[in-house]
Structures are given as C-alpha cells and as structure tokens.
Protein backbone atom coordinates (compact mmCIF):
# COMPACT_ATOMS: atom_id res chain seq x y z
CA UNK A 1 25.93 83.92 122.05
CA UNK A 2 29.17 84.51 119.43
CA UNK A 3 32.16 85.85 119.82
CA UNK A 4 33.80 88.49 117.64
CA UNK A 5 36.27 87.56 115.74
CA UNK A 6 37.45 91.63 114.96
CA UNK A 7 36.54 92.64 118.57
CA UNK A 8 38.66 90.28 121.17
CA UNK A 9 36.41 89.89 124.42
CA UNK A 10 33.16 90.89 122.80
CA UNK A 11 30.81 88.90 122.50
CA UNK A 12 27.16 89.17 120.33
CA UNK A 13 23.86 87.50 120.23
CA UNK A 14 21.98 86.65 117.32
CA UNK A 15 17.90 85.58 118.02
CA UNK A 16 16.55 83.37 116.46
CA UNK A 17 14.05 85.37 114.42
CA UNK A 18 17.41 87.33 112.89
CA UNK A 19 19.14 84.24 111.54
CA UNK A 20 17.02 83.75 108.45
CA UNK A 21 14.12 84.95 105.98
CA UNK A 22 12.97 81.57 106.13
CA UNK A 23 10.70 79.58 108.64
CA UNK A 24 13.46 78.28 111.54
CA UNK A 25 12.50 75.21 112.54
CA UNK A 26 15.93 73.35 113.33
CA UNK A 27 19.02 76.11 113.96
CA UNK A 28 21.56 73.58 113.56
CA UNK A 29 20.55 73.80 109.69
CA UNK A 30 21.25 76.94 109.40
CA UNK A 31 24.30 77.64 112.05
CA UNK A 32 26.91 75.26 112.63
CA UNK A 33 29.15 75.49 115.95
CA UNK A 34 32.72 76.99 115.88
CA UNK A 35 31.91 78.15 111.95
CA UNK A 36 32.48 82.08 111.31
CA UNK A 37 29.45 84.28 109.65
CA UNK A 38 29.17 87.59 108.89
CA UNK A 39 26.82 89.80 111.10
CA UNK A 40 25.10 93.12 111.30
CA UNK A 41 24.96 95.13 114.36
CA UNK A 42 21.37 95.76 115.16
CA UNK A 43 22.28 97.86 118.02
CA UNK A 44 24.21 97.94 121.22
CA UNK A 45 23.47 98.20 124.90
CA UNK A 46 26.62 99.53 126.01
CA UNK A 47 24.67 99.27 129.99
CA UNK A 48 24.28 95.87 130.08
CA UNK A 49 27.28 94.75 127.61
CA UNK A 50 24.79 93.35 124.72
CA UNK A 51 25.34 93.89 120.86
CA UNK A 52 22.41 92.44 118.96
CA UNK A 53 23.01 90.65 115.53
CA UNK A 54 21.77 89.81 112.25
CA UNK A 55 22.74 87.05 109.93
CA UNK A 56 19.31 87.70 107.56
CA UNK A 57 20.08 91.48 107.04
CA UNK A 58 23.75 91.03 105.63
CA UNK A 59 23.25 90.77 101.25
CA UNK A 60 24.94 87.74 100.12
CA UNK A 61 27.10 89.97 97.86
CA UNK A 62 28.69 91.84 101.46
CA UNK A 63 29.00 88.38 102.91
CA UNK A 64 31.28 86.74 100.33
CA UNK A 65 33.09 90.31 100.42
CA UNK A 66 33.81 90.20 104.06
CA UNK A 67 34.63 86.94 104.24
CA UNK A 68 37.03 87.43 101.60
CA UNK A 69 38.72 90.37 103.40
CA UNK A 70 38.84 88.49 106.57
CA UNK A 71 40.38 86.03 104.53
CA UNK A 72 43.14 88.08 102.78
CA UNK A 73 44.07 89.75 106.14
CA UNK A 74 44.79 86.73 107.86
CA UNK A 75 46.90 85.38 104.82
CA UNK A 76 48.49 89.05 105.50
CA UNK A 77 49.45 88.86 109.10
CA UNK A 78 50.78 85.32 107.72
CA UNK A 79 53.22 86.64 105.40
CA UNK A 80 54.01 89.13 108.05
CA UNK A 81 54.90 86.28 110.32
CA UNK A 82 57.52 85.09 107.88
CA UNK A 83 59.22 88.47 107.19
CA UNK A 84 59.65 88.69 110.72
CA UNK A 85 61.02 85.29 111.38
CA UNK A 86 63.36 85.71 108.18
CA UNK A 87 64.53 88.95 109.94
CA UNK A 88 64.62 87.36 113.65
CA UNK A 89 61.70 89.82 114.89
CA UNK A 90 58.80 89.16 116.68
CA UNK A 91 55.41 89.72 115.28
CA UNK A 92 54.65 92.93 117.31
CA UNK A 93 57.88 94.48 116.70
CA UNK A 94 57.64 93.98 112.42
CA UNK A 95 54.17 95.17 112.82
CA UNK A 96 56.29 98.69 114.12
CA UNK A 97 58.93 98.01 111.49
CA UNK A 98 56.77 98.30 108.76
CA UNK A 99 52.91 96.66 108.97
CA UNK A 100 51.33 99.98 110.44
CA UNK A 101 52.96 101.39 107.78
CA UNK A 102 51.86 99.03 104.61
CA UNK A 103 48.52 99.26 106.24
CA UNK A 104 48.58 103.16 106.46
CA UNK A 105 49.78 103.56 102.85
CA UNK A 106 47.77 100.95 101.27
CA UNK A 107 44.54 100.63 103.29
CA UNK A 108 45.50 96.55 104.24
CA UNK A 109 48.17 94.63 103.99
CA UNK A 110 46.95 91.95 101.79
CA UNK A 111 47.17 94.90 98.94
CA UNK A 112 50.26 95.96 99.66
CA UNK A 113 51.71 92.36 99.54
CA UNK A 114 49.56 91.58 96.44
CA UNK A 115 51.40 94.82 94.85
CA UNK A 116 55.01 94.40 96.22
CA UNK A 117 54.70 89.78 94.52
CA UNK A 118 54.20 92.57 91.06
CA UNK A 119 55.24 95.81 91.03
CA UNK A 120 57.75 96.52 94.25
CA UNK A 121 58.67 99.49 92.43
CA UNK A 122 55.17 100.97 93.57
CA UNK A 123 56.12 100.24 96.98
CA UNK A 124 59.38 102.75 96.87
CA UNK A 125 56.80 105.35 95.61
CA UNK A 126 55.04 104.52 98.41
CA UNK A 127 58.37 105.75 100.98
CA UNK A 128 58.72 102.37 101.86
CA UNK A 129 62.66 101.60 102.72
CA UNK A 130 64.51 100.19 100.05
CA UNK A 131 65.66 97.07 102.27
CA UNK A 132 61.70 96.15 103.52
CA UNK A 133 60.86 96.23 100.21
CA UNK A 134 63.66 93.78 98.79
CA UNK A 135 62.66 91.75 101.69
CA UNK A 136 58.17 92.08 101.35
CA UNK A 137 58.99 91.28 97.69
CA UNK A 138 61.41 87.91 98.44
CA UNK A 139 58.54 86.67 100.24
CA UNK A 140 55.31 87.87 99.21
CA UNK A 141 57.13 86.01 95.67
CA UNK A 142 56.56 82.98 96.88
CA UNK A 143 53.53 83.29 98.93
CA UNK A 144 51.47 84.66 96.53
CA UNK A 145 52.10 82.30 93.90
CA UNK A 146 49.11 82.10 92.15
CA UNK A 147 47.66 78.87 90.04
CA UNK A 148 46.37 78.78 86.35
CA UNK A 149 43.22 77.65 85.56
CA UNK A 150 42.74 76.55 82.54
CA UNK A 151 39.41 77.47 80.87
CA UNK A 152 38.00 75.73 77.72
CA UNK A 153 36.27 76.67 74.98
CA UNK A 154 34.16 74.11 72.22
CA UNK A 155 33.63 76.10 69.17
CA UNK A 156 31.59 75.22 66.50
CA UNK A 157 33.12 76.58 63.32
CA UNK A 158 31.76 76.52 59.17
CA UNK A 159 32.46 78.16 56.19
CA UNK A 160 30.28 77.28 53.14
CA UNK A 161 32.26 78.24 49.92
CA UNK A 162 34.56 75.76 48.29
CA UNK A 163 37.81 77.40 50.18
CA UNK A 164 35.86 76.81 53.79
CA UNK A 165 38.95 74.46 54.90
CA UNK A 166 41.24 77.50 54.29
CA UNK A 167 39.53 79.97 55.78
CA UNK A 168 38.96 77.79 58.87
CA UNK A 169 42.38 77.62 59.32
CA UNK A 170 43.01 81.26 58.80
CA UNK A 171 40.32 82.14 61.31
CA UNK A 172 41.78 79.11 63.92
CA UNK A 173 45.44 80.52 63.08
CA UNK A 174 44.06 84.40 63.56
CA UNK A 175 43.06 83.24 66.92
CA UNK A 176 46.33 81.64 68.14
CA UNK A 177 48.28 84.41 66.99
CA UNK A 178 46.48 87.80 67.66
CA UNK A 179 45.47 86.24 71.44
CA UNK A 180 47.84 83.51 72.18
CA UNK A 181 44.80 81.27 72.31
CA UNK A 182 45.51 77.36 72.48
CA UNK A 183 43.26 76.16 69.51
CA UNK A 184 42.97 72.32 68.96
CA UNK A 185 40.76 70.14 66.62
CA UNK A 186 37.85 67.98 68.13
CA UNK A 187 36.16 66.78 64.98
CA UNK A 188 35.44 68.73 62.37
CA UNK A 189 33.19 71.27 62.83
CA UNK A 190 34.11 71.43 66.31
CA UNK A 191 37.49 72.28 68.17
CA UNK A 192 38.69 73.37 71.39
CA UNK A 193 39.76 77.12 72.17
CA UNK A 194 41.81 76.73 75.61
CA UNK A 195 43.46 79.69 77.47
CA UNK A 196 45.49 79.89 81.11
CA UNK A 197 45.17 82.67 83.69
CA UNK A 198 45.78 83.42 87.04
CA UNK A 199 42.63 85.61 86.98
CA UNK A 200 39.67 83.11 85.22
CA UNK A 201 36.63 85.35 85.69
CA UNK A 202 38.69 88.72 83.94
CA UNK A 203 40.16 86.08 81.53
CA UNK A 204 37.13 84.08 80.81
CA UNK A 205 35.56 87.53 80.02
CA UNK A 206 38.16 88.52 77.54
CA UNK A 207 38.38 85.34 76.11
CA UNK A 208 34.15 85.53 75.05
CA UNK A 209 34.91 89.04 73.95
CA UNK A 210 37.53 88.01 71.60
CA UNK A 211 35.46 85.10 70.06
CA UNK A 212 32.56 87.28 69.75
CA UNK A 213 34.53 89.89 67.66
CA UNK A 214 36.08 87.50 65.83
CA UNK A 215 32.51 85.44 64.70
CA UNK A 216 31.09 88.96 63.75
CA UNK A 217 33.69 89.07 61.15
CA UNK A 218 32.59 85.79 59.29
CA UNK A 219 31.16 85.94 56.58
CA UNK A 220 30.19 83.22 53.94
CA UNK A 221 29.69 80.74 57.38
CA UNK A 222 28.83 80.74 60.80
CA UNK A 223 30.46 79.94 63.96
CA UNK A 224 28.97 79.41 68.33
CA UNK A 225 30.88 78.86 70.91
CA UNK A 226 29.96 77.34 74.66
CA UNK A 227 32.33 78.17 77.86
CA UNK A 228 33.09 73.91 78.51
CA UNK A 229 35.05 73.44 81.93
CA UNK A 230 37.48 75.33 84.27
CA UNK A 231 40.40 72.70 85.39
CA UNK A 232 42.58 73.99 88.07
C-alpha cells in the first residue's frame, strides 16, 4: 500500500507485476520505503475503497515532469509561507488573500512567482493589487535566486595562410564581442570558449549554434569544437 501525496487519506496499491517491465525478483531494488514515485491509476473500486497503480506504465519523460511540478509547487506554498509571515497572516488566510488567485490567473503558483522574481509588471496586467505584488516580488527576489553554471567550450581553431595568427584573433575577438563569449587560450590550436547562464540547456544550445555559424564562415582553415564540463 502508498499513500497519496495529492489526495490526503487515500491510499493506493501497486502489485507487484505493475512496478516494472523487468523480471522482479527483489522489490526493495526497485522501491525504496518513505521515497515518492509517480503512479498511474489503473482503475478504482470506489465499493471497496481500492485505487490500483502503476509505476511501469508512467514514460520516464511524464515522471521527471511530475516530479518536477510537485517539486515547484511545494517550493510555491514555501514562498507563500514567507509572504504570509512577512505580512503576520496565517497560511490559510494568504492563500484567500491572494494564492487562489495567482493560481487562478496563472495555472500554479510556482509560475506566477517565477514571473513576478522578472517581470512584476505582468502581474498588474494580471489584476493583481498593486501592494501583493510589491510584496510577491520582494520575496520571490530572493527566493528564486537562481545560480550560473558555467559551461565550457575547447575549440580547436586553424587558419593556413601566412596571416592565420590574425585572423585567429579576429575570429576569437568576433566571438567575445558579437556574443559576450569568455574566450581564453589553451595552447595553440586549442582555447577555451566559456559562457554563464542561469538557464544551461537553452544556453548551451545557443552557445553550439553560435560556434557552428561562426566555423561555416571560415575559410582558408578549419575549426571543431567539443561541449567540455558544466561547473556549478
């Protein structure tokens, strides 16, 4: 038996034949106690008070997504917690303030305090009081501070005329400047391409984009890059 975590004083079971595609043998390899999972509902005996599971049927894709919802709500209700204690109020009483509300004009919480650390602004356009949002902002400010990663680049970079040391420069320089990317010299013909974000995997992405555009462009040389490290 489980409980559920969404649904206070239900309670699920998950057989044995449901909690894997592969051959059970031991269950304590595949289910640890007091860890949280993401299930399926198989069905539900509303009779006898039994809701059947599944831990096999759920795509790894929709697990890390629910997990990562679950996540970001209870960070939410979190936050929530400290508006109301900066504003003397208990937890069910900011919820009527202004949670329903955040979650009725934003579909969660979580994405209405991710917006209102950004953009508050959007939050007024929203009908959201003036003084909540001052307040969600103040907070959210600090509790959503997010940390850089750092992600590095070794790029391989020739040029085979008799000016190659000048045009590796201009192509190094043309880097820093059109992208703000850190460049620094290894050992020539390598040297390290190094960018910050808050958001690797959209930077990261960029940063490959940029590179590639930029190689295409040589001519007279050639030029490979490998994606080294991410240091948080």
């Amino acid at each position: 038996m489980c409980k559920l975590e969404e649904y206070p004083g239900k309670e699920g079971m998950i057989h044995i034949s449901e909690v894997s595609g592969k051959w059970v043998r031991d269950i304590r390899k595949f289910i640890k106690l007091n860890k949280m999972y993401v299930a399926k509902v198989l069905r539900k005996d509303e009779s006898k008070g039994h809701i059947n599971l599944s831990l096999k049927r759920v795509p790894r894709i929709d697990k890390t997504r629910k997990m990562q919802i679950y996540k970001n709500e209870q960070k939410a209700e979190r936050i929530l917690e400290k508006i109301a204690k900066k504003q003397g109020l208990t937890l069910d009483k900011i919820y009527e303030k202004i949670g329903f509300q955040l979650q009725e004009e934003f579909g969660d919480m979580f994405t209405a305090f991710d917006i209102a650390s950004k953009s508050p602004d959007k939050l007024l356009d929203k009908g959201i009081p003036k003084k909540w949002v001052k307040i969600i902002h103040d907070v959210t400010k600090k509790s959503l501070r997010r940390k850089k990663v750092k992600i590095k680049v070794e790029l391989n970079l020739k040029f085979f005329t008799g000016d190659g040391i000048d045009k590796t420069k201009k192509f190094l320089m043309d880097l820093t400047n059109k992208y703000g990317i850190n460049v620094k010299y290894i050992s020539a013909p390598k040297y390290s391409v190094e960018i910050e974000s808050e958001n690797p995997k959209l930077a990261q992405k960029e940063l490959i984009k940029q590179l590639t555009d930029e190689i295409s462009k040589i001519k007279d040389g050639e030029a490979s890059f490998k994606i080294m490290e991410e240091k948080r």
